[in-house]
N, C-alpha and C. Protein backbone atom coordinates (compact mmCIF):
# COMPACT_ATOMS: atom_id res chain seq x y z
N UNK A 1 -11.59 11.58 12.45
CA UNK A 1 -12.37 10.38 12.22
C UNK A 1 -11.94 9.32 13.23
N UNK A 2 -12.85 8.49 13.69
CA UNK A 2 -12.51 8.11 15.00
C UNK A 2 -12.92 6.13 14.05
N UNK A 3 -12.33 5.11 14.68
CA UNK A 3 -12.86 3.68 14.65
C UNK A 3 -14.24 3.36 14.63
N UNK A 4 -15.08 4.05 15.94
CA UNK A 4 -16.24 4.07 15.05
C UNK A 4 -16.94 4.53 13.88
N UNK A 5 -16.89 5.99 13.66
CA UNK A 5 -16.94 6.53 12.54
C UNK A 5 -16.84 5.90 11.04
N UNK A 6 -15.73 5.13 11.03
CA UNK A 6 -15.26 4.26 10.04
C UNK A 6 -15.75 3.24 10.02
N UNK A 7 -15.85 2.65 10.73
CA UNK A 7 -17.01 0.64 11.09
C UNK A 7 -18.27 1.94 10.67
N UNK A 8 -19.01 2.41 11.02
CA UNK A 8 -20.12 3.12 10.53
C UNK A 8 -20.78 3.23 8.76
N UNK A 9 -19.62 4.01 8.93
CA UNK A 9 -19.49 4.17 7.18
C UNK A 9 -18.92 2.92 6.35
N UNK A 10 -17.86 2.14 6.87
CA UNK A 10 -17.24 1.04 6.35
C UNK A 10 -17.07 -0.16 6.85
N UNK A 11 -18.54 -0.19 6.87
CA UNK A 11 -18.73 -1.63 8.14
C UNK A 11 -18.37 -3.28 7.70
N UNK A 12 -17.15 -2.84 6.70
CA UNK A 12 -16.92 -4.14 5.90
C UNK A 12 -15.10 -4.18 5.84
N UNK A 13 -14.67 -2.93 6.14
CA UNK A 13 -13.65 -2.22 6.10
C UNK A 13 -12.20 -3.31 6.88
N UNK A 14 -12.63 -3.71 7.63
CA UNK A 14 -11.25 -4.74 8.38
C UNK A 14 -11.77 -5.99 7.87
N UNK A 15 -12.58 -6.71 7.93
CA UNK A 15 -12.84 -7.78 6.73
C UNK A 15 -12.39 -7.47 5.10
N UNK A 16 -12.91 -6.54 4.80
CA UNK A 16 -11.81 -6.06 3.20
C UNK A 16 -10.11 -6.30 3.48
N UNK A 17 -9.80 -5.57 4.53
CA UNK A 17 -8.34 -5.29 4.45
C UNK A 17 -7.91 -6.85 5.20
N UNK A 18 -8.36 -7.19 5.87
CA UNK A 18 -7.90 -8.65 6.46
C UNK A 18 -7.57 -9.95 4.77
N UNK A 19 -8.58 -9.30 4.01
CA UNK A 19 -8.82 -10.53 2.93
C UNK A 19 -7.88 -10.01 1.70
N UNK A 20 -7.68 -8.91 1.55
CA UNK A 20 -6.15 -8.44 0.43
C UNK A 20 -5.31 -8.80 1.34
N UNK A 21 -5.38 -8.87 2.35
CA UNK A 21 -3.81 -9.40 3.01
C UNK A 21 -3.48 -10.40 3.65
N UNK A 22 -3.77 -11.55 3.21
CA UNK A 22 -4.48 -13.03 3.36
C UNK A 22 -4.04 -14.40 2.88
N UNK A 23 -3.14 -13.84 1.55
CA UNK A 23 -3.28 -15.27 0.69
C UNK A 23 -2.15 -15.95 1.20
N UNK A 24 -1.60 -17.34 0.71
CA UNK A 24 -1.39 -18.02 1.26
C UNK A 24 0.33 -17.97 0.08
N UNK A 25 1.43 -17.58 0.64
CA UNK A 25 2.52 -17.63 -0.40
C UNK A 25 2.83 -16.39 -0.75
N UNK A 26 2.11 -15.40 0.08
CA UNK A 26 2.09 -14.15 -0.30
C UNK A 26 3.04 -13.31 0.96
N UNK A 27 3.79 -12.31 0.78
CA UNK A 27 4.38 -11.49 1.52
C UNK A 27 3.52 -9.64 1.39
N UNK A 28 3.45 -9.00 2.59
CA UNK A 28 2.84 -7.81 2.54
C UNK A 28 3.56 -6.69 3.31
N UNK A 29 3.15 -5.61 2.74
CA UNK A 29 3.97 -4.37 2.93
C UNK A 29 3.24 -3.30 3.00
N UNK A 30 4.08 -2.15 2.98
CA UNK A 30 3.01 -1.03 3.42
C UNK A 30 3.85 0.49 3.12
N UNK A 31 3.34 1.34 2.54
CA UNK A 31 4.18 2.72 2.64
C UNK A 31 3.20 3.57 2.28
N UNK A 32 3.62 4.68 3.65
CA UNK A 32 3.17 5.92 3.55
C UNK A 32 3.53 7.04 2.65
N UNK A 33 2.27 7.24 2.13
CA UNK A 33 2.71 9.01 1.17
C UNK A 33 1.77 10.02 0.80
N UNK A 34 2.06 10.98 1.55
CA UNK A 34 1.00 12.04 1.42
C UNK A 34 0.84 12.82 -0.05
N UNK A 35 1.60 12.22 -0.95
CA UNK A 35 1.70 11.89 -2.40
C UNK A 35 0.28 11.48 -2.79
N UNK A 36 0.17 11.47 -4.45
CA UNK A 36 -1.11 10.95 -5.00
C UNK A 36 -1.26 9.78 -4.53
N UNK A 37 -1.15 8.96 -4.28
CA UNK A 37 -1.42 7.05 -4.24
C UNK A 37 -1.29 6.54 -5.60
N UNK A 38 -2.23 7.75 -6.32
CA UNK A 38 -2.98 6.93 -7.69
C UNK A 38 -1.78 6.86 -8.29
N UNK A 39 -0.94 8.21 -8.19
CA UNK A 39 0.35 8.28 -9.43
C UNK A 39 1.14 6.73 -8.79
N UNK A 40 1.69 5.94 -7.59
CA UNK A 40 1.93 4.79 -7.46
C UNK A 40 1.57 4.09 -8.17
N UNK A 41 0.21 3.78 -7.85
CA UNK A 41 -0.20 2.93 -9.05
C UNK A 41 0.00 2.61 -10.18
N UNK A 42 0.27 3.63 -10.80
CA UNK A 42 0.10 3.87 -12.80
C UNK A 42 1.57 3.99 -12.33
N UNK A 43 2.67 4.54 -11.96
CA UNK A 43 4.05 4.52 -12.11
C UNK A 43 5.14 3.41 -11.19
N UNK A 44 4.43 2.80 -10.07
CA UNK A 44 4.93 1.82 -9.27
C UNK A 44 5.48 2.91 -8.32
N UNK A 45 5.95 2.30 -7.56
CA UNK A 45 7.05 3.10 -6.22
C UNK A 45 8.55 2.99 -6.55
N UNK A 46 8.52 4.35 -6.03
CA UNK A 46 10.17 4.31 -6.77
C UNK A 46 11.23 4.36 -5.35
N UNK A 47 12.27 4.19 -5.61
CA UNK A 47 13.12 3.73 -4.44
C UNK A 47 14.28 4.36 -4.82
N UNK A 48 15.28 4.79 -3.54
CA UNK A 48 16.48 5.21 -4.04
C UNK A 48 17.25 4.13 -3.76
N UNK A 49 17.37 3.20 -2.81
CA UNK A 49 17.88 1.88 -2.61
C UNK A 49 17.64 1.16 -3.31
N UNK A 50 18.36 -0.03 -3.51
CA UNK A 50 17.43 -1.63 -4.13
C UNK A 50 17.44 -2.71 -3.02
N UNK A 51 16.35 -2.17 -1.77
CA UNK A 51 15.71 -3.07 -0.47
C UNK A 51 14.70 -2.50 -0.54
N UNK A 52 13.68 -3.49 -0.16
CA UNK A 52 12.74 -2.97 0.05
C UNK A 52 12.54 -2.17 1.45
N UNK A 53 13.08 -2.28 2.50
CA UNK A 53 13.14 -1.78 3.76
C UNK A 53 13.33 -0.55 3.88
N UNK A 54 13.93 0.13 2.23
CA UNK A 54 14.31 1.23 2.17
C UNK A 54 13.29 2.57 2.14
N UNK A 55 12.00 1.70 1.62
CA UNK A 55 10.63 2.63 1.67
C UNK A 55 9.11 2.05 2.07
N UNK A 56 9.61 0.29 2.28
CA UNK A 56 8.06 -0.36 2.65
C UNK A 56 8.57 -0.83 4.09
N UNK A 57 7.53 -1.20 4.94
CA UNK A 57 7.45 -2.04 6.14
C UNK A 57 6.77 -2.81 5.77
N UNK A 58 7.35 -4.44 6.22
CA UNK A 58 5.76 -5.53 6.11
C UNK A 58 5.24 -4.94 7.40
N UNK A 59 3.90 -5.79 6.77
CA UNK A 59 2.83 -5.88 7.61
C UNK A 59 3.31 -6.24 9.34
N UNK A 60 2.83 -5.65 10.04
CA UNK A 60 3.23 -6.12 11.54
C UNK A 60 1.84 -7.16 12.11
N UNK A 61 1.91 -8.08 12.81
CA UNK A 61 0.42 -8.53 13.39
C UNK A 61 -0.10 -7.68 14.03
N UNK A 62 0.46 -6.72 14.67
CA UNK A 62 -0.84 -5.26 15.37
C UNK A 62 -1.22 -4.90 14.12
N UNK A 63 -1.49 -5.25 12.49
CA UNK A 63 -1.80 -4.29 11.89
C UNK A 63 -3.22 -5.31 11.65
N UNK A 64 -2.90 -6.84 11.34
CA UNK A 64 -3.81 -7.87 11.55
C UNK A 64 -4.66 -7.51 12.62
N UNK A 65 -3.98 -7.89 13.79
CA UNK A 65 -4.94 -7.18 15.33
C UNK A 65 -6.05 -6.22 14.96
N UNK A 66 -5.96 -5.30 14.71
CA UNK A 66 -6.81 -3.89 14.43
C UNK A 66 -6.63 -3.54 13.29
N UNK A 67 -6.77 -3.42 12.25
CA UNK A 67 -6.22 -2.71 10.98
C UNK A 67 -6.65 -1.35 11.17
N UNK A 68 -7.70 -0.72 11.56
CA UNK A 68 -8.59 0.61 11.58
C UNK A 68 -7.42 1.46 12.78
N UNK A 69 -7.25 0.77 13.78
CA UNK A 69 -6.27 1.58 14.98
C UNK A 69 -4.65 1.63 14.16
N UNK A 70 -4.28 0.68 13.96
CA UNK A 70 -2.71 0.71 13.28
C UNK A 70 -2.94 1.81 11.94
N UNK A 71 -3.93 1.59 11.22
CA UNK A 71 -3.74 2.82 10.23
C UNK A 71 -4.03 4.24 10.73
N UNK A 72 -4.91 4.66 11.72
CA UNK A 72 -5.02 6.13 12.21
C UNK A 72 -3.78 6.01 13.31
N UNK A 73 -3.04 5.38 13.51
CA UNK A 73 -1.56 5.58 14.40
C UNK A 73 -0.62 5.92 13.18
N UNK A 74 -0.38 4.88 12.14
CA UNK A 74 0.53 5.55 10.80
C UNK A 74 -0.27 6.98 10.29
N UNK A 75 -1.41 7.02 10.10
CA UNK A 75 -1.80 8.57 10.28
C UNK A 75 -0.69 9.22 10.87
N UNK A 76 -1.12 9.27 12.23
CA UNK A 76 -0.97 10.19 12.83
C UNK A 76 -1.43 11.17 12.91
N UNK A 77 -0.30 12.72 13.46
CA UNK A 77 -1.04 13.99 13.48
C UNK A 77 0.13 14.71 12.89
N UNK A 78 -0.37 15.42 12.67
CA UNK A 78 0.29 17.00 11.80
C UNK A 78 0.39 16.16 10.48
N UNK A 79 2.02 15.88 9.75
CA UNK A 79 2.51 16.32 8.96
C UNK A 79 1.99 14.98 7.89
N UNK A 80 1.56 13.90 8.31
CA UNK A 80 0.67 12.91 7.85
C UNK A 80 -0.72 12.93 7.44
N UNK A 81 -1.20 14.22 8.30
CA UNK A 81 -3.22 14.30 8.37
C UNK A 81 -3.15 13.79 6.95
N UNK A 82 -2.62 14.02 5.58
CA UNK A 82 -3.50 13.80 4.10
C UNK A 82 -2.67 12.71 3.56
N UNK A 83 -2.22 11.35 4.29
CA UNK A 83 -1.43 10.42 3.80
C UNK A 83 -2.40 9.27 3.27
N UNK A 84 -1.70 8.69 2.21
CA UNK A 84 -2.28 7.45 1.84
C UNK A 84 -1.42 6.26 2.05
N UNK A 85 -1.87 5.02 2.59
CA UNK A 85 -1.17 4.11 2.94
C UNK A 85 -1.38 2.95 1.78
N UNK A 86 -0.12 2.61 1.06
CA UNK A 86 0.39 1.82 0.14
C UNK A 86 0.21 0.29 0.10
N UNK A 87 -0.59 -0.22 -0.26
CA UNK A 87 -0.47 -2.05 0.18
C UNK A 87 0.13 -2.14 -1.33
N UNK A 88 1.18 -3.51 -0.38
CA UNK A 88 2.41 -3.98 -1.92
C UNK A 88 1.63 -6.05 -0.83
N UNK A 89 1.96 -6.43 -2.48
CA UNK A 89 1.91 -8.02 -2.26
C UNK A 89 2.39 -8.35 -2.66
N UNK A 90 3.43 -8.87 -2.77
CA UNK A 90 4.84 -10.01 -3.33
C UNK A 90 4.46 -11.33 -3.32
N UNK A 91 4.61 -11.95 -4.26
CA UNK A 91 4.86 -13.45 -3.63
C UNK A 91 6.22 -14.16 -3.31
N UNK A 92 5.95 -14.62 -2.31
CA UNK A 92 7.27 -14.97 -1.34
C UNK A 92 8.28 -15.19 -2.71
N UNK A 93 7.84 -15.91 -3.78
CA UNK A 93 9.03 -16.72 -4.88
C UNK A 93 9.90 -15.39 -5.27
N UNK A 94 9.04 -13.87 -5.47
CA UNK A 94 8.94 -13.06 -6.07
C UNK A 94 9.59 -11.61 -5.37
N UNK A 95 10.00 -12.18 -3.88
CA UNK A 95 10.41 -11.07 -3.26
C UNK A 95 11.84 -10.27 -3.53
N UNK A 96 12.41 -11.32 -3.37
CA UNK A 96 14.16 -11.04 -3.77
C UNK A 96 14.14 -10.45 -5.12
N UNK A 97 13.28 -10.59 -6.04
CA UNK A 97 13.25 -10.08 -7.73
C UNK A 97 12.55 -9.15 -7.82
N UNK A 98 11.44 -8.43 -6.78
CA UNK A 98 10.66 -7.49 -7.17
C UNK A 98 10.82 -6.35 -7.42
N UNK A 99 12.14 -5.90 -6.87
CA UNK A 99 12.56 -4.19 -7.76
C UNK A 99 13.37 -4.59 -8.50
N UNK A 100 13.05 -3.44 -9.63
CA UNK A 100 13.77 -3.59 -10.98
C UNK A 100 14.47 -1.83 -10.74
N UNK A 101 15.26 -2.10 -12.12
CA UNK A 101 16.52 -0.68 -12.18
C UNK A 101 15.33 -0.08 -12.67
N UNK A 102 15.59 1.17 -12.60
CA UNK A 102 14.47 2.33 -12.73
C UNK A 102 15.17 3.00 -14.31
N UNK A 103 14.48 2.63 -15.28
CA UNK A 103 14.34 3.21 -16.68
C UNK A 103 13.94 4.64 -17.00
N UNK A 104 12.83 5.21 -16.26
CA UNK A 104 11.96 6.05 -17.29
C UNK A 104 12.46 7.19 -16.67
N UNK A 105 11.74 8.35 -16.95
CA UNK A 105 12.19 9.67 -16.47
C UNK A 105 11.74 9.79 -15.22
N UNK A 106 11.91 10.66 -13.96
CA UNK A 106 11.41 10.84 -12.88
C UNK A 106 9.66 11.27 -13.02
N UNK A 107 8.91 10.43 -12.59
CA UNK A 107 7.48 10.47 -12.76
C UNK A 107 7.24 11.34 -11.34
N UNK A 108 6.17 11.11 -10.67
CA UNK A 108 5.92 11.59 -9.17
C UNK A 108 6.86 11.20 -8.20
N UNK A 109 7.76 12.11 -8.04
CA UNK A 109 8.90 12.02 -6.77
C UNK A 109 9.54 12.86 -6.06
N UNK A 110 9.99 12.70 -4.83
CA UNK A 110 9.64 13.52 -3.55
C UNK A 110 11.51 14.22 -3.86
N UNK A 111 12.30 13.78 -4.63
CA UNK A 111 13.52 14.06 -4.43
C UNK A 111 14.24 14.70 -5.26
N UNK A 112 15.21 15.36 -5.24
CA UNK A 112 16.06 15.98 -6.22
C UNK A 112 16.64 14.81 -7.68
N UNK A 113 17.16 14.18 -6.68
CA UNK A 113 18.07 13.08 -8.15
C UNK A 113 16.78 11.78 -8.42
N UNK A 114 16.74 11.41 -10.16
CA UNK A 114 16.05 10.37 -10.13
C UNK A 114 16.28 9.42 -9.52
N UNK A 115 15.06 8.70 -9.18
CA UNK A 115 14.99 7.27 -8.51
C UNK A 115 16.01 5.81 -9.40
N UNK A 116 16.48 5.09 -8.62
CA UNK A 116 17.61 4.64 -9.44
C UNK A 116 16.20 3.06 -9.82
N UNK A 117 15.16 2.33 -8.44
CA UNK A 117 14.80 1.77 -8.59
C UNK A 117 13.18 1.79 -8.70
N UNK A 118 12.40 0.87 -9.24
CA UNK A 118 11.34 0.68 -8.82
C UNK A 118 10.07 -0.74 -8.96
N UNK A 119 9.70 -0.60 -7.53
CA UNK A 119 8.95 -1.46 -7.53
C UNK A 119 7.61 -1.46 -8.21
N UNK A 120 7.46 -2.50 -9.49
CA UNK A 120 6.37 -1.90 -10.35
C UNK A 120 4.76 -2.17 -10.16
N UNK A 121 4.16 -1.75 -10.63
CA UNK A 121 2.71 -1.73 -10.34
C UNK A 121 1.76 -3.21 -10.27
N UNK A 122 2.91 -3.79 -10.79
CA UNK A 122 1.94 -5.41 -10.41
C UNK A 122 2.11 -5.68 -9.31
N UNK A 123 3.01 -5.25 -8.45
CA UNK A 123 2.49 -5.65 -6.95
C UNK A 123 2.33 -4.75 -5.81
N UNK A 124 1.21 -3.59 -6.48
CA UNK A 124 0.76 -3.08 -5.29
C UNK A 124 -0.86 -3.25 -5.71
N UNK A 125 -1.19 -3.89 -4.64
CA UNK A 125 -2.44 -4.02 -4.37
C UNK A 125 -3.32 -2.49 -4.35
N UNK A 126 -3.15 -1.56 -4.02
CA UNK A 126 -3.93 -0.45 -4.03
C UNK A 126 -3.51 0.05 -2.73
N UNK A 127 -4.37 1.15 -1.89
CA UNK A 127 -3.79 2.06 -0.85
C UNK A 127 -5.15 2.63 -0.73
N UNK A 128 -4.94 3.13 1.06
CA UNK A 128 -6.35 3.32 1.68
C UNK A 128 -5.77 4.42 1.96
N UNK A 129 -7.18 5.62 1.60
CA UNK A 129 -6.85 6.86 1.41
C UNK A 129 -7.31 7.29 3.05
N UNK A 130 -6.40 7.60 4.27
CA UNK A 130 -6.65 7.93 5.37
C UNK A 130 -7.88 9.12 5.28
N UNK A 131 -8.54 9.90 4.82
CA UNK A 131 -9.21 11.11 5.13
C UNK A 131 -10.32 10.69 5.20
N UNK A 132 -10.45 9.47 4.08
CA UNK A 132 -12.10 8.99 4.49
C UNK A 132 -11.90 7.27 4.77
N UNK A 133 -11.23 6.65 4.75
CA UNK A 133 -10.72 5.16 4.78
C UNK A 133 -11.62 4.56 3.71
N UNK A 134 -11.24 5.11 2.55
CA UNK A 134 -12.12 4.16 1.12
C UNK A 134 -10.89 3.12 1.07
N UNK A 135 -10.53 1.96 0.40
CA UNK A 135 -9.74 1.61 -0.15
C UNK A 135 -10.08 1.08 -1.55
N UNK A 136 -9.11 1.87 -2.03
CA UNK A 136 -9.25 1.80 -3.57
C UNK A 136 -7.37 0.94 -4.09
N UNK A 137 -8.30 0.02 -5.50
CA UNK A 137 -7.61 -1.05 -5.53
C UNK A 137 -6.76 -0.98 -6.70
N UNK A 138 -5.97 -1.92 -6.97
CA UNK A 138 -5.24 -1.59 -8.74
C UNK A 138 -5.82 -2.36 -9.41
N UNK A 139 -6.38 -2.32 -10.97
CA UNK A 139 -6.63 -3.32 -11.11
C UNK A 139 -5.63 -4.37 -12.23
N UNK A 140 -4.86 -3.66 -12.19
CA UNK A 140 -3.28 -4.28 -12.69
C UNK A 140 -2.64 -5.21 -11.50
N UNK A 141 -3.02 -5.36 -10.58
CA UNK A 141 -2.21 -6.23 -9.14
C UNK A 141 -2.12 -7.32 -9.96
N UNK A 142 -0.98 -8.32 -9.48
CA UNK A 142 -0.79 -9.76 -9.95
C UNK A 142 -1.66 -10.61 -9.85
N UNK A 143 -1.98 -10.22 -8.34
CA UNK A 143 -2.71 -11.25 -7.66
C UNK A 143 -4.80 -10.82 -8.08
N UNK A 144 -4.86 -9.73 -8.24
CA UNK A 144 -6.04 -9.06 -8.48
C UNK A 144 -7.35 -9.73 -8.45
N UNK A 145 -7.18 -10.87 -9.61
CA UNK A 145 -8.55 -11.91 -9.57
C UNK A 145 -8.79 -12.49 -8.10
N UNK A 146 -7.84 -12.54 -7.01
CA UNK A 146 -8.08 -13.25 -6.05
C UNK A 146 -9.25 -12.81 -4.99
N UNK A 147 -9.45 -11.44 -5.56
CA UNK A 147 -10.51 -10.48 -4.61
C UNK A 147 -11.75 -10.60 -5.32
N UNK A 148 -12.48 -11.55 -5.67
CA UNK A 148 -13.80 -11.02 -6.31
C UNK A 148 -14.73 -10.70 -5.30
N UNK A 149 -14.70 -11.62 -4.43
CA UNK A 149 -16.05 -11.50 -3.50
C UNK A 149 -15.72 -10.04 -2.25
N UNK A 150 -14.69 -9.26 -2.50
CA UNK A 150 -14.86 -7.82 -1.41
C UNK A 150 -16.22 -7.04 -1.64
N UNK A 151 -16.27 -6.79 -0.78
CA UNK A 151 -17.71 -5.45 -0.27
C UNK A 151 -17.53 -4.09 0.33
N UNK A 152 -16.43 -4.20 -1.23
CA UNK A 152 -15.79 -2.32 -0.96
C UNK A 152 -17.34 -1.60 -1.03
């Protein structure tokens, strides 16, 4: 699937993603996983650290710049082709507090020993499924009401 391809089909697609990642007091992030997405959602992201650096990147301005080119580069090729890319929104007040100790049993996870932390489902905005670039949203996000007017 190529940038045009996508403006074709999702000719609203970098205006959507420009406007979840937008607000004003807000911090943004990002993680790859060729994992469900959805199980994120309903279980949060789980972490073996307590940093976030340990499994998200913020946002870079090349991702502002182009959003459609920076996500088929985190694509990539081979071992990525079926990845979904993770949007987390923090609010700045909210960053230093946003992972909590990890309680429950190991839900969807990539590792032998349970996850000690996790960042919970109120602040991930949703994740754009690379194979067709839908982006599908949570509707548990903190911030959630702030999106009415998108033209997913």
């Amino acid at each position: 699937m190529t940038k045009d391809d996508i403006l074709n089909e999702f000719p609203n697609f970098e205006e959507n993603i420009r406007n979840l990642t937008s607000l004003d007091g807000v911090r943004y992030f990002y993680h790859i996983t060729p994992n469900n997405a959805e199980d994120i959602i309903n279980e949060g992201l789980f972490l073996k650290e307590n940093r976030l650096s340990s499994t998200t990147i913020e946002l870079p301005d090349e991702f502002y710049d182009d959003p459609i080119s920076y996500c088929l580069g985190e694509r990539g090729h081979g071992y990525r082709e079926n990845a979904s890319i993770v949007l987390l929104g923090i609010p700045e007040d909210e960053v230093d507090y946003a992972i909590e100790q990890n309680y429950s049993e190991r839900g969807h996870w990539n590792e032998f020993d349970d996850p000690n932390f996790v960042i919970p489902s109120q602040y991930i905005i949703g994740y754009i499924d690379t194979n067709d670039f839908s982006i599908n949203l949570n509707s548990d996000y903190i911030l959630a009401n702030e999106y009415d007017d998108l033209k997913l």
